[in-house]
Protein backbone atom coordinates (compact mmCIF):
# COMPACT_ATOMS: atom_id res chain seq x y z
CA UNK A 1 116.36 125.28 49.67
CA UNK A 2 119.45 127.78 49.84
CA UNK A 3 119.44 129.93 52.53
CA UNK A 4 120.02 133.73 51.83
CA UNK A 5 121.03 135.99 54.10
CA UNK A 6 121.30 135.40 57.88
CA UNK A 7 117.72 135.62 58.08
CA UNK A 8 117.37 132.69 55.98
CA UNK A 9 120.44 131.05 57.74
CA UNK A 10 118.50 131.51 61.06
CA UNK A 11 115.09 130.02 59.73
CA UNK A 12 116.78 126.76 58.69
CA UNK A 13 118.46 126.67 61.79
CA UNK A 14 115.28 126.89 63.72
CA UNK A 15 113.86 124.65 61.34
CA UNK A 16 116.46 122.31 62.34
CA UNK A 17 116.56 123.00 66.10
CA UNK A 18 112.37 122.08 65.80
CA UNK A 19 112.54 118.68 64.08
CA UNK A 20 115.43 117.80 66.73
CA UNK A 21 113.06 118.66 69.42
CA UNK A 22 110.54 117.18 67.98
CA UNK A 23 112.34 113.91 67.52
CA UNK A 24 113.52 113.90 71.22
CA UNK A 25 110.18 114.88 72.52
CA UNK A 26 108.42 111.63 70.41
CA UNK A 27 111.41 109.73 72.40
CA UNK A 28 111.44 110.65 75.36
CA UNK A 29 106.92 109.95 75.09
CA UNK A 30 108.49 106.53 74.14
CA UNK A 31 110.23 105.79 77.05
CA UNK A 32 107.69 106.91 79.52
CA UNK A 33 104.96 104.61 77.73
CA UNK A 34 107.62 101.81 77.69
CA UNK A 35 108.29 102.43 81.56
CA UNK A 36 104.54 102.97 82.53
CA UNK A 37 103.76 99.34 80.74
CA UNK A 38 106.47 98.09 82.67
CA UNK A 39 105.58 99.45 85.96
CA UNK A 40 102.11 97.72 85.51
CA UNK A 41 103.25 94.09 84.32
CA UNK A 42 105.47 94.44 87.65
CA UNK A 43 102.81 95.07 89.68
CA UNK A 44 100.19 92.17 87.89
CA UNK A 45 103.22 89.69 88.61
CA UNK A 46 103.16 90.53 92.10
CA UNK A 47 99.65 90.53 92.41
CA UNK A 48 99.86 87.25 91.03
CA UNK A 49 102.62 85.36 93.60
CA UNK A 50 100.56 86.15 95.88
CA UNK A 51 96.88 84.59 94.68
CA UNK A 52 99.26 81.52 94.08
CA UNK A 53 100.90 81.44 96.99
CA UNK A 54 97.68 82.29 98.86
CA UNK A 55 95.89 78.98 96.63
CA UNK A 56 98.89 76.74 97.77
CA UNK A 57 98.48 77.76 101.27
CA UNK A 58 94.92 77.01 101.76
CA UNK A 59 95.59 73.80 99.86
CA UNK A 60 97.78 72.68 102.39
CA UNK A 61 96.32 74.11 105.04
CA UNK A 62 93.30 71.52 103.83
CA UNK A 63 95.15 68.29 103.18
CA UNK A 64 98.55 69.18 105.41
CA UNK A 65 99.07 68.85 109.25
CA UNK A 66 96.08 71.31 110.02
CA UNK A 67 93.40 68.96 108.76
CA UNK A 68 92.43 67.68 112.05
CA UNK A 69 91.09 71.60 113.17
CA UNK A 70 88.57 70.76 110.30
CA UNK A 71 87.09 73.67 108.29
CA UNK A 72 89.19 76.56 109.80
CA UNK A 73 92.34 74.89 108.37
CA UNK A 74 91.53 76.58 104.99
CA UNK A 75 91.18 79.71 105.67
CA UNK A 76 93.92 80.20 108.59
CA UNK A 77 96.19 78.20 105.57
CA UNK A 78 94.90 80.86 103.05
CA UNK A 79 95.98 83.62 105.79
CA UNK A 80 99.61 82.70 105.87
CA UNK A 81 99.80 82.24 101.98
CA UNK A 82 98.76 85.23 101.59
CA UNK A 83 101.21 86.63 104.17
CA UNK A 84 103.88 84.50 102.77
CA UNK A 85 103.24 85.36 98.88
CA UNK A 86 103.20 89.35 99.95
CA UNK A 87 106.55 89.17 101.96
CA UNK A 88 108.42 87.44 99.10
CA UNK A 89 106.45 89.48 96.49
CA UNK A 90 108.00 92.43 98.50
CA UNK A 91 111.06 90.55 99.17
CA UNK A 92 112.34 90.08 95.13
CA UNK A 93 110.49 93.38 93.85
C-alpha cells in the first residue's frame, strides 16, 4: 500500500506504532505469566522442605534418642522439623 499524502504517511505510521505496541504489550503479558508461574513453583518447593523435613523429624524423633519419652517423641520431633524445614526454607529462598 503506497502512502499518499501526509495523511496517508501518518496512518501507516500509526499503523506501525499499533502493531509495535501490540507486540510489546503480548510480551510484556509473557513475562508476567512466566514470573507468576515462577513465583508459585517457588513457593510449592518451599512448602515442600518443610513437610519433608517435618516427616524426617518426627521419624527421628520416634526411633532417635527421644524414644524413651514414648509417644510424645513424635510429635515434639515433628515440632522441630517443622521449625527446622521453615528456617532453612527461609534461609535459601
Amino acid at each position: 500500500m503506497a502512502a499518499k499524502g501526509l495523511i496517508g504517511i501518518g496512518r501507516v505510521q500509526k499503523d506501525q506504532a499499533m502493531r509495535a505496541l501490540t507486540e510489546s504489550a503480548k510480551l510484556e503479558a509473557e513475562q508476567q505469566i512466566a514470573s507468576e508461574a515462577l513465583e508459585r513453583q517457588k513457593e510449592m518447593a518451599a512448602a515442600q522442605t518443610k513437610g519433608t523435613l517435618a516427616g524426617v523429624g518426627a521419624a527421628v524423633g520416634f526411633s532417635g534418642g527421644l524414644a524413651s519419652v514414648g509417644a510424645a517423641a513424635g510429635p515434639v520431633g515433628a515440632i522441630a522439623g517443622l521449625v527446622g524445614g521453615y528456617l532453612l526454607g527461609e534461609l535459601f529462598s
